[in-house]
Structure formats: C-alpha cells, structure tokens
Protein backbone atom coordinates (compact mmCIF):
# COMPACT_ATOMS: atom_id res chain seq x y z
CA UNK A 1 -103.67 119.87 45.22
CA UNK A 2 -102.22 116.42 46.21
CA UNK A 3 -99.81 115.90 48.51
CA UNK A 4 -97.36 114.69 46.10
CA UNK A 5 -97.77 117.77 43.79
CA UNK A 6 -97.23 119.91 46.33
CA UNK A 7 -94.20 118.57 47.55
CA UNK A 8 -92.82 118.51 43.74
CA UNK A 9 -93.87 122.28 43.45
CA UNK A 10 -92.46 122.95 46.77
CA UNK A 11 -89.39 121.48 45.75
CA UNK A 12 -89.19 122.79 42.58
CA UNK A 13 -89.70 126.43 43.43
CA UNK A 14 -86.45 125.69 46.25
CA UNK A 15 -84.23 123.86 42.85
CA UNK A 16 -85.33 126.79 40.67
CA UNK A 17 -85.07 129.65 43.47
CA UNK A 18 -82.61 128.69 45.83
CA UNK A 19 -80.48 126.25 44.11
CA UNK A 20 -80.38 127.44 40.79
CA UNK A 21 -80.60 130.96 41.72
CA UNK A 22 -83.59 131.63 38.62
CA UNK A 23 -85.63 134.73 39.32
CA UNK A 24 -88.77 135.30 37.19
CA UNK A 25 -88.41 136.26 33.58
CA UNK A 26 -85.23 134.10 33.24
CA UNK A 27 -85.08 131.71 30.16
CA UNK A 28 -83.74 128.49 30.88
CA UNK A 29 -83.80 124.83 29.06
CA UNK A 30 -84.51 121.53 30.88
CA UNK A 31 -82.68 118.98 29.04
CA UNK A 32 -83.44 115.14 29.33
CA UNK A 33 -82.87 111.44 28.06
CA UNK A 34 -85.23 110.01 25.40
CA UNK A 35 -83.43 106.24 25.91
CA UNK A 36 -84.45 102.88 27.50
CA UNK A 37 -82.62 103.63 30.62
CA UNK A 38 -82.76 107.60 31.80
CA UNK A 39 -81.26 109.09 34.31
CA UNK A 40 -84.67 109.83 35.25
CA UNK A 41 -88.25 109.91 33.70
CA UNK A 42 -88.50 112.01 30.65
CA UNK A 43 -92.18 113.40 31.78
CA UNK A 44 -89.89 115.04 35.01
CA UNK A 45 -88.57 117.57 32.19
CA UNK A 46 -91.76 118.44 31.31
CA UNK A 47 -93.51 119.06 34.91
CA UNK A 48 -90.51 120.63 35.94
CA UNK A 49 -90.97 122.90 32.69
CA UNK A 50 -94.59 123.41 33.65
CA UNK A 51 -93.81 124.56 37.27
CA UNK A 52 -91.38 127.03 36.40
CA UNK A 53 -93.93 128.87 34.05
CA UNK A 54 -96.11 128.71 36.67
CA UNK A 55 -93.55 130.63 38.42
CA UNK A 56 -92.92 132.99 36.35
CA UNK A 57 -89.51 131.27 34.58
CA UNK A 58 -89.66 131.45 30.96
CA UNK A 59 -88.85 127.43 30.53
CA UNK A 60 -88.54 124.82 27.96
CA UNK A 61 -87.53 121.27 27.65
CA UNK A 62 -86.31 118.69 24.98
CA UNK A 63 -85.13 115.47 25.09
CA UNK A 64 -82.14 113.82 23.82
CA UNK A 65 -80.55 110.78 22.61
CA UNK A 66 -77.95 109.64 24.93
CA UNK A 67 -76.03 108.79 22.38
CA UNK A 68 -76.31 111.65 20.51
CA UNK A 69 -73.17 113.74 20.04
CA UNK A 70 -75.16 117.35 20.42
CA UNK A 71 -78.06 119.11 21.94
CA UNK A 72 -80.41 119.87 18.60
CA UNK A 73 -80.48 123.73 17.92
C-alpha cells in the first residue's frame, strides 16, 4: 500500500470511527456534488464508500446536482 492510501485509510477509519462515531454494520450514505465546481472531487465519495466497506460500514454514495432541490430517493 502507498503512502498516500494509507494515510486516506488511516484517516478515514479516524472520520468514520472517531468522528462520526460509525461502528461496523451501520448503514450510512456519502453524498456529493456532480457540478463543474465541487466542494470536493466526486471520486472522494466513492473511495470513502469503498473504505468503509472495507471496514465493515455498510456504505453507499450518490451524487447530486447542486442545484438540485432534493437528494433522489
């Protein structure tokens, strides 16, 4: 493992863990910006989503529309 991924899975195991409180078997939904100008890069959702499965987090993402009025069901 790179030293870049294991700095993102170190510090997503302390956001999911620590910050978030999560413990394994919780569902959550990582939510981002599908727009020319995100808060941050779109793929983040999706490695974030990937690291918390590794962790035992039942996780999914979508993104959104900024501009769109609601979260899609």
């Amino acid at each position: 493992m790179s030293t870049a991924a294991s700095e993102f899975s170190t510090s997503a195991k302390n956001l999911f863990f620590n910050c978030a409180q999560l413990s394994p078997g919780t569902q959550i939904l990582i939510v981002g910006e599908n727009n020319q100008a995100p808060f941050f890069a779109p793929e983040v959702c999706e490695l974030l989503a990937k690291q918390a499965r590794a962790l035992g987090v039942r996780a999914e993402y979508c993104l959104v529309d900024a501009t769109s009025p609601a979260i899609p069901s």
